[in-house]
PDB file of N, CA and C in Angstrom:
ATOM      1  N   UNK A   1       4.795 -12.105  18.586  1.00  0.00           N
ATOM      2  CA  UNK A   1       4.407 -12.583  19.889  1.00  0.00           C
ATOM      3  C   UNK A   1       4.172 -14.099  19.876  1.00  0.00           C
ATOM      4  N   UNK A   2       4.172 -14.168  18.801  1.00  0.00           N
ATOM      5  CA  UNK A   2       3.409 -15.774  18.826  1.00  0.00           C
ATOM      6  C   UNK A   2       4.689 -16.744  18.662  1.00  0.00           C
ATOM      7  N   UNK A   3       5.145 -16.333  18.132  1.00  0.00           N
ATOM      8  CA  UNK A   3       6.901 -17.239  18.209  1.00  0.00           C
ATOM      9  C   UNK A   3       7.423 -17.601  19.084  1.00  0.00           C
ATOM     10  N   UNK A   4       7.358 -16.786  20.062  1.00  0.00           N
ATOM     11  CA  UNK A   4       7.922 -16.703  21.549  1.00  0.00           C
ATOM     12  C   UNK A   4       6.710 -17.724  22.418  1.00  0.00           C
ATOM     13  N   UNK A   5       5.654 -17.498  22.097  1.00  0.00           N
ATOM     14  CA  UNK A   5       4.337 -18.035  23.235  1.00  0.00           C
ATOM     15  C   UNK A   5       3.968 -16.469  24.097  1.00  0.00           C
ATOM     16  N   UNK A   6       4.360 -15.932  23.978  1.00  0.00           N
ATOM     17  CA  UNK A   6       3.962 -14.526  24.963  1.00  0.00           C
ATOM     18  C   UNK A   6       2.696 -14.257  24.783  1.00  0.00           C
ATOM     19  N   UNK A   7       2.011 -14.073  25.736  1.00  0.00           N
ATOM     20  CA  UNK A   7      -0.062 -13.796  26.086  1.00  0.00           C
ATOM     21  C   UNK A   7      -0.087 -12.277  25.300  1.00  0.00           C
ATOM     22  N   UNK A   8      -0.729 -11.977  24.538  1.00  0.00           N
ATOM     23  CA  UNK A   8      -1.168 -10.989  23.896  1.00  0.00           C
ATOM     24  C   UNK A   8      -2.030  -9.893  24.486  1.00  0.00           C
ATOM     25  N   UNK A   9      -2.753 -10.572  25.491  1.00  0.00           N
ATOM     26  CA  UNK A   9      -3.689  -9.878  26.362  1.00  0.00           C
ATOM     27  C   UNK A   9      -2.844  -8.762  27.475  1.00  0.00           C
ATOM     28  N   UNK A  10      -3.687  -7.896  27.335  1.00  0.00           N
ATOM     29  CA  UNK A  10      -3.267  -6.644  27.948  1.00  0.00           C
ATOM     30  C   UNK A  10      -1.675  -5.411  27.039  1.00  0.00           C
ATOM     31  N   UNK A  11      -1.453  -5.685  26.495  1.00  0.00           N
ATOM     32  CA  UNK A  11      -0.628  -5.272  25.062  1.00  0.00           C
ATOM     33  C   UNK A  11      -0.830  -4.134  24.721  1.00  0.00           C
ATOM     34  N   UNK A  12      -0.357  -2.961  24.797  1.00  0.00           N
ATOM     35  CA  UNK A  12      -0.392  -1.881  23.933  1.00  0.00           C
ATOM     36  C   UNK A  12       0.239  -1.150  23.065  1.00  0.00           C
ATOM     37  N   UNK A  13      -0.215  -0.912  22.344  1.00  0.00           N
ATOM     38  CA  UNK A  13       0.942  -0.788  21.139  1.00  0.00           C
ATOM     39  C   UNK A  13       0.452   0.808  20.859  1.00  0.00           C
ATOM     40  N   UNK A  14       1.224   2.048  20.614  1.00  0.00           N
ATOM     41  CA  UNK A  14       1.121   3.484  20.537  1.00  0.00           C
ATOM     42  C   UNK A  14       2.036   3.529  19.059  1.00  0.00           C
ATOM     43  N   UNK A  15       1.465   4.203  17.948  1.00  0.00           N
ATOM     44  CA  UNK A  15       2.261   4.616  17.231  1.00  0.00           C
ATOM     45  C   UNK A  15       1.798   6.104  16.639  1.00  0.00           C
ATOM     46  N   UNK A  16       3.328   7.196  16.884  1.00  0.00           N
ATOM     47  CA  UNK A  16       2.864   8.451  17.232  1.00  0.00           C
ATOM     48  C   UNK A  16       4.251   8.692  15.531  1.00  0.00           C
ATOM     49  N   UNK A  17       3.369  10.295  15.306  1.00  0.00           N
ATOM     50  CA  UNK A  17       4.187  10.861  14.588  1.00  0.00           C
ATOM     51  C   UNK A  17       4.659  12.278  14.416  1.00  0.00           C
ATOM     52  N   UNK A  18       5.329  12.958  13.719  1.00  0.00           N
ATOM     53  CA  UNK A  18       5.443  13.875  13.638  1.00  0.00           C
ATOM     54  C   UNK A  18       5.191  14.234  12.345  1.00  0.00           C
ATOM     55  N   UNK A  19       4.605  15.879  11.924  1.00  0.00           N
ATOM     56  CA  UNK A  19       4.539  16.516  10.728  1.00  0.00           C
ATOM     57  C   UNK A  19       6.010  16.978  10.234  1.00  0.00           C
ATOM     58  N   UNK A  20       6.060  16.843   8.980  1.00  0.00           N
ATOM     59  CA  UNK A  20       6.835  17.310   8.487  1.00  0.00           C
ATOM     60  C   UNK A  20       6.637  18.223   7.143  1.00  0.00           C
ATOM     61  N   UNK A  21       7.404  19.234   6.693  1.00  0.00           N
ATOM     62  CA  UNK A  21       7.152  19.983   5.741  1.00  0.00           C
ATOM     63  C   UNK A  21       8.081  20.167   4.500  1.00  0.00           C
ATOM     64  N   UNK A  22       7.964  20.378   3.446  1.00  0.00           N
ATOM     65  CA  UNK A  22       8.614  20.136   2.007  1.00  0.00           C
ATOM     66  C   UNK A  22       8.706  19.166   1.823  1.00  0.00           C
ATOM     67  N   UNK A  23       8.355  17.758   1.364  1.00  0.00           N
ATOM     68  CA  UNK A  23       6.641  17.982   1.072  1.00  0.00           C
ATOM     69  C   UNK A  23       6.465  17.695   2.246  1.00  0.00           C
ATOM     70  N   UNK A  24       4.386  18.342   2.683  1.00  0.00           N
ATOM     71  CA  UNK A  24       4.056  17.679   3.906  1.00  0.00           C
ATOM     72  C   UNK A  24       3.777  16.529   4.036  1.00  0.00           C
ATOM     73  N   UNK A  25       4.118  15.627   5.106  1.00  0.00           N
ATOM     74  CA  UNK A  25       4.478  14.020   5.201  1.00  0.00           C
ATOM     75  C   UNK A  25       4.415  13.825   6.820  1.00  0.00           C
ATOM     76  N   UNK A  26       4.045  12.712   7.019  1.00  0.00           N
ATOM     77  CA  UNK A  26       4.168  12.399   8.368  1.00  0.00           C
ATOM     78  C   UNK A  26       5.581  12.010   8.409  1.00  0.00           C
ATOM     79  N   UNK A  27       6.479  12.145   9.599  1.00  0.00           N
ATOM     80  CA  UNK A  27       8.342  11.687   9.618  1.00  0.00           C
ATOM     81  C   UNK A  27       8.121  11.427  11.510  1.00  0.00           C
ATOM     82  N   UNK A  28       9.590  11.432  11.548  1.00  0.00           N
ATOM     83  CA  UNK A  28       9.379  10.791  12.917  1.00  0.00           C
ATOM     84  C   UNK A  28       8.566   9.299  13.936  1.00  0.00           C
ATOM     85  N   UNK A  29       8.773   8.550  13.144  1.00  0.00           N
ATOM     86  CA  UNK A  29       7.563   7.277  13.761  1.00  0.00           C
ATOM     87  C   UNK A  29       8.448   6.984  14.671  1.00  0.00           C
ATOM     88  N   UNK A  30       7.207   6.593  16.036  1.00  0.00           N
ATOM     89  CA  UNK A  30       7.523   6.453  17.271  1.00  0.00           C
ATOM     90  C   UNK A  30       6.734   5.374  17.530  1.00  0.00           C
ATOM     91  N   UNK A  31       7.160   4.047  17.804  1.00  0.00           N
ATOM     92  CA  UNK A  31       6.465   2.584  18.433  1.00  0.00           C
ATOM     93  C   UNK A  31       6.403   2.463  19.433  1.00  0.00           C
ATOM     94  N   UNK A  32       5.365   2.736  20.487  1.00  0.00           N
ATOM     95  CA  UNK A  32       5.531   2.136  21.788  1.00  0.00           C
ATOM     96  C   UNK A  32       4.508   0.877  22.312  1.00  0.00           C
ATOM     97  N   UNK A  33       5.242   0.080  22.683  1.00  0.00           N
ATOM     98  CA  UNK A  33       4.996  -1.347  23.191  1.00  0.00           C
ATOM     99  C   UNK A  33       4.932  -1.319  24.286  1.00  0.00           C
ATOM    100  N   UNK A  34       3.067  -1.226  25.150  1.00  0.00           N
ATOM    101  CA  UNK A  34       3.273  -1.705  26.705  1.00  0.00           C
ATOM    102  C   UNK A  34       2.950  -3.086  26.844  1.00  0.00           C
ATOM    103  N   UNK A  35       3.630  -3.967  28.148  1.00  0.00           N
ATOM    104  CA  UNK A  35       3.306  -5.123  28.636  1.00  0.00           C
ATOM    105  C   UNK A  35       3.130  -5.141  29.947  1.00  0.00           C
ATOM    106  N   UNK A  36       2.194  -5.800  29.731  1.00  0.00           N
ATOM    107  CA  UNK A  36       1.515  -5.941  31.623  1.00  0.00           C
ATOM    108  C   UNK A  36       2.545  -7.013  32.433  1.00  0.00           C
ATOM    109  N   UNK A  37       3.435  -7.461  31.533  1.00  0.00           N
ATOM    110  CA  UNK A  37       4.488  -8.116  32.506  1.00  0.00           C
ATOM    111  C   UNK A  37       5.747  -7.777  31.871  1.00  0.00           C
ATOM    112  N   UNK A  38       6.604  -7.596  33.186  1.00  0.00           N
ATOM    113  CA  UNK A  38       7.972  -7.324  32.259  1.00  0.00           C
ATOM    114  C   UNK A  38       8.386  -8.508  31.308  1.00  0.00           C
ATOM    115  N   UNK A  39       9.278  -7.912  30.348  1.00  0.00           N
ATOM    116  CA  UNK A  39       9.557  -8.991  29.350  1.00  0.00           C
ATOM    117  C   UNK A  39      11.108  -9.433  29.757  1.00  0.00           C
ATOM    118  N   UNK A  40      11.779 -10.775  29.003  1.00  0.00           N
ATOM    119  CA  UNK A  40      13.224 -10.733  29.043  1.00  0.00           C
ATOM    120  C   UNK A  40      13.887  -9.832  28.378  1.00  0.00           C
ATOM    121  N   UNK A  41      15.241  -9.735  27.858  1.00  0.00           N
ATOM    122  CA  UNK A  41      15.791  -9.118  26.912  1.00  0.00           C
ATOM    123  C   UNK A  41      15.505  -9.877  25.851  1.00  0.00           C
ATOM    124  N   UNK A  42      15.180 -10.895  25.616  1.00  0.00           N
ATOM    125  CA  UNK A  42      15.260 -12.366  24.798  1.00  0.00           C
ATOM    126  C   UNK A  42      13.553 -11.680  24.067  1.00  0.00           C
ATOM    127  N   UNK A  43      12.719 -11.857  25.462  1.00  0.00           N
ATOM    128  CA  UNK A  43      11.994 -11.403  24.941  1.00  0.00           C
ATOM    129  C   UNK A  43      11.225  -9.955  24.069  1.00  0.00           C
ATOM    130  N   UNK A  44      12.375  -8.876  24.736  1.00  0.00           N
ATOM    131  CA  UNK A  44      11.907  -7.907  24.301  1.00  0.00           C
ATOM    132  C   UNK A  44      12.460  -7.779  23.248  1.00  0.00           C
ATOM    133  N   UNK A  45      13.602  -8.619  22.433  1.00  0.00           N
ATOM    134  CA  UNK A  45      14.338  -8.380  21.122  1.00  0.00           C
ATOM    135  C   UNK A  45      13.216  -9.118  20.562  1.00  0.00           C
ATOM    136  N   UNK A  46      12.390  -9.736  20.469  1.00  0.00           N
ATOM    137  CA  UNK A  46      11.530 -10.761  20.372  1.00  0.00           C
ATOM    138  C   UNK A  46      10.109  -9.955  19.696  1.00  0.00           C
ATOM    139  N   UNK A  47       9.742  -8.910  20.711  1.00  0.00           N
ATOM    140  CA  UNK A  47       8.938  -7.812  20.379  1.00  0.00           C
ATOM    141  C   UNK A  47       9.266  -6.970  19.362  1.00  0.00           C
ATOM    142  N   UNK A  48      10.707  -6.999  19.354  1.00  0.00           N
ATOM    143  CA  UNK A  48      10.867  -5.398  18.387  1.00  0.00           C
ATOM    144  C   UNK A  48      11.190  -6.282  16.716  1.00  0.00           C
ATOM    145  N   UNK A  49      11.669  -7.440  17.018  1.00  0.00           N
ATOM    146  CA  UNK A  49      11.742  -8.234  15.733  1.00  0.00           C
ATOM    147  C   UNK A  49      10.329  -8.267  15.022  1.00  0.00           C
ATOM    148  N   UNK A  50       9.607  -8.684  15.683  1.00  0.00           N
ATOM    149  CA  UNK A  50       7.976  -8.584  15.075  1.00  0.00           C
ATOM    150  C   UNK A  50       7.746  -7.367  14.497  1.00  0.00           C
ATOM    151  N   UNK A  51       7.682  -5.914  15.223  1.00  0.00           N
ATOM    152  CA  UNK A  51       7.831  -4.954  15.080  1.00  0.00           C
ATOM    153  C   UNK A  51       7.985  -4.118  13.629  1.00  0.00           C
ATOM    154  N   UNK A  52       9.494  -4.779  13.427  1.00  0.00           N
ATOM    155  CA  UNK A  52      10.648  -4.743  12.242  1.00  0.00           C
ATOM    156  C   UNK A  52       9.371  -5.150  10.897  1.00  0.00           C
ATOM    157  N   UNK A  53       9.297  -6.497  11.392  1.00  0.00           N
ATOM    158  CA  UNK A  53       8.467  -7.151  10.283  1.00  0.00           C
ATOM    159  C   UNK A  53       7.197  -7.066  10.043  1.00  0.00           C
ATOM    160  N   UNK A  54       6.371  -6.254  10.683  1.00  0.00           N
ATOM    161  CA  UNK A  54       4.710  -5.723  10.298  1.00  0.00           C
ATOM    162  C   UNK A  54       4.602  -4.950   9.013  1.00  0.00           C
ATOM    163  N   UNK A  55       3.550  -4.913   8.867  1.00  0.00           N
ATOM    164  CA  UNK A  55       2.923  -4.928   7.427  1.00  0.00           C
ATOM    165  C   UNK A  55       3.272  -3.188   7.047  1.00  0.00           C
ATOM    166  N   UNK A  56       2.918  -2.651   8.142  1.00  0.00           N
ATOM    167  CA  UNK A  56       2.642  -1.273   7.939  1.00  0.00           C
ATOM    168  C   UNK A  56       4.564  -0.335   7.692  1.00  0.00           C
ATOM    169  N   UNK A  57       5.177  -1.176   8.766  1.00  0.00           N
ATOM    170  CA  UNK A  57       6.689  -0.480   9.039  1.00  0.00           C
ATOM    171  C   UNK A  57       7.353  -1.608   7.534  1.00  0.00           C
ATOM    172  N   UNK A  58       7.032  -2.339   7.334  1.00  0.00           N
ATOM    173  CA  UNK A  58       7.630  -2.712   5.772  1.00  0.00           C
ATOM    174  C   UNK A  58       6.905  -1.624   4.779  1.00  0.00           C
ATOM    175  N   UNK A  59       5.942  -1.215   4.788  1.00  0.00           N
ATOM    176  CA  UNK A  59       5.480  -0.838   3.651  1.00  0.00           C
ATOM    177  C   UNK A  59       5.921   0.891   3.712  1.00  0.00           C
ATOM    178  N   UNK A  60       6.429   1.506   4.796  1.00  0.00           N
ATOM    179  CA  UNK A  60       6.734   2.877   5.063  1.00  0.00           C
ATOM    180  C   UNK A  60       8.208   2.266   4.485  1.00  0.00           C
ATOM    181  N   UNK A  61       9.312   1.516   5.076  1.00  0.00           N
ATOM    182  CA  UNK A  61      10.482   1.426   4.235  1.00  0.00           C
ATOM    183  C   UNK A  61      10.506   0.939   3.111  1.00  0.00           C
ATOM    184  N   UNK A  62       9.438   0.547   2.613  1.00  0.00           N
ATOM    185  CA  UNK A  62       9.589   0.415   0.981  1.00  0.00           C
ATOM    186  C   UNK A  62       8.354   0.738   0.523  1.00  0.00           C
ATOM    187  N   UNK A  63       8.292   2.305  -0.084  1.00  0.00           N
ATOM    188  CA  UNK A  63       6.849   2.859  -0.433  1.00  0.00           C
ATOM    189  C   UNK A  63       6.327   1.940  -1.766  1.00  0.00           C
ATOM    190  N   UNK A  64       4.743   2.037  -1.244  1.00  0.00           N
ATOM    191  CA  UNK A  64       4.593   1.371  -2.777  1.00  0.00           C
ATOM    192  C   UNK A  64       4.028   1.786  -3.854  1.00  0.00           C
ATOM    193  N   UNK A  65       3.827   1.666  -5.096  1.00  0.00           N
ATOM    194  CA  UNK A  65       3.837   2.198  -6.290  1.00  0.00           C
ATOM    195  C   UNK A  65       2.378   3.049  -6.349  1.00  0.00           C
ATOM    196  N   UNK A  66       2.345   4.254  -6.435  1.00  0.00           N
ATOM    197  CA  UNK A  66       0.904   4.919  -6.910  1.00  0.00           C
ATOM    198  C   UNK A  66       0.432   4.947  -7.724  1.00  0.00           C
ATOM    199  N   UNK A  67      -0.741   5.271  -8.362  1.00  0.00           N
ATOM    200  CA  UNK A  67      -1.120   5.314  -9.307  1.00  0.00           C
ATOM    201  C   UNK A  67      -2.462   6.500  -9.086  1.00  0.00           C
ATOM    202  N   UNK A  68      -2.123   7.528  -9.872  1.00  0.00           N
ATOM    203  CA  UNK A  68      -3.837   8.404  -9.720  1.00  0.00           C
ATOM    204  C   UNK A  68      -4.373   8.476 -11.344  1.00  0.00           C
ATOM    205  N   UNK A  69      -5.510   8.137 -11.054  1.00  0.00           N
ATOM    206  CA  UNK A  69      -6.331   8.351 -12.360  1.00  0.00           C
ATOM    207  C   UNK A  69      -7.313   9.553 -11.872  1.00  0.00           C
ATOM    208  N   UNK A  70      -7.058  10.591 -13.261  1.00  0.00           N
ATOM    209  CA  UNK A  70      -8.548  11.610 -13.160  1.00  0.00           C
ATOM    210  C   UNK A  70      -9.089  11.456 -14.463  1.00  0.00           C
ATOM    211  N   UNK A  71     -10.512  10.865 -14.027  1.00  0.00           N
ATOM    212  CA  UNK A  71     -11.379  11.210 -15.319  1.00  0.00           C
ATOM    213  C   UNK A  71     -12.425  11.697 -15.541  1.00  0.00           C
ATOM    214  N   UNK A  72     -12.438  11.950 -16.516  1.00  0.00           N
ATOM    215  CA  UNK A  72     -13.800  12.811 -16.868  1.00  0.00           C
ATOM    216  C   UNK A  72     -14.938  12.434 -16.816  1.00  0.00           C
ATOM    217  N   UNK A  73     -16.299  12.585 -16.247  1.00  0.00           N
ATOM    218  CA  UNK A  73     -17.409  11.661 -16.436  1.00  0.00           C
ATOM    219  C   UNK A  73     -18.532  12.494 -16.532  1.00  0.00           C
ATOM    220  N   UNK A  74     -19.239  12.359 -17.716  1.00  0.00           N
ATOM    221  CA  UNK A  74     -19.813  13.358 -18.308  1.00  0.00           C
ATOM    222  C   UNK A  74     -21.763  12.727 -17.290  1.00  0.00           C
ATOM    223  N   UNK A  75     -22.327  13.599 -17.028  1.00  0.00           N
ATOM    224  CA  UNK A  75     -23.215  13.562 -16.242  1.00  0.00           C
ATOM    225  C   UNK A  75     -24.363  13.511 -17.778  1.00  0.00           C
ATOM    226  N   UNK A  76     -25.281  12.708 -17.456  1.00  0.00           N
ATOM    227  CA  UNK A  76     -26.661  12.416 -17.980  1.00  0.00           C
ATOM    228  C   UNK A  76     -27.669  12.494 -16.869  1.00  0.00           C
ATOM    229  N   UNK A  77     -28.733  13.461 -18.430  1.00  0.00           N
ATOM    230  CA  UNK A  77     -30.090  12.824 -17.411  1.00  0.00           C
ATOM    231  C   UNK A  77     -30.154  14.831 -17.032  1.00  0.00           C
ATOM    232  N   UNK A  78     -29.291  15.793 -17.123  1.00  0.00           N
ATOM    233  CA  UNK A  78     -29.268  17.402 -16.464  1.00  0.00           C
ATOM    234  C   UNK A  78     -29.870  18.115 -17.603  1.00  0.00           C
TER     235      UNK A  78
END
């Protein structure tokens, strides 16, 4: 938004999903972008470019590395 100059105020942003099963996973992501004023095309490619590039929709197309630790921790003091 800020590239463009576009007012941020009044903005809604919906992101919906669906369940999925084997394994269970959220699938289906759905972005919806309201604006209290219509946008151009200029601008609305403008919106979905940002979109593209957020933190969260980069990090779903490129998962990142896990790691689980279980350890043992022996209780004192029982």
């Amino acid at each position: 938004m800020n590239r463009r100059k576009l007012a941020s105020q009044g903005i809604k942003v919906r992101v919906t999903a669906e369940k999925a099963k084997h394994p269970a996973r959220l699938d289906e992501f759905r972005i919806e972008v309201e604006t209290p004023v219509a946008l151009s095309e200029e601008d609305q490619n403008g919106v979905a470019a940002a979109a593209h590039r957020c933190l969260i929709h980069n990090t779903l197309l490129n998962p990142p590395h896990i790691e689980l630790a279980v350890k043992h921790v022996a209780l004192s003091g029982l």
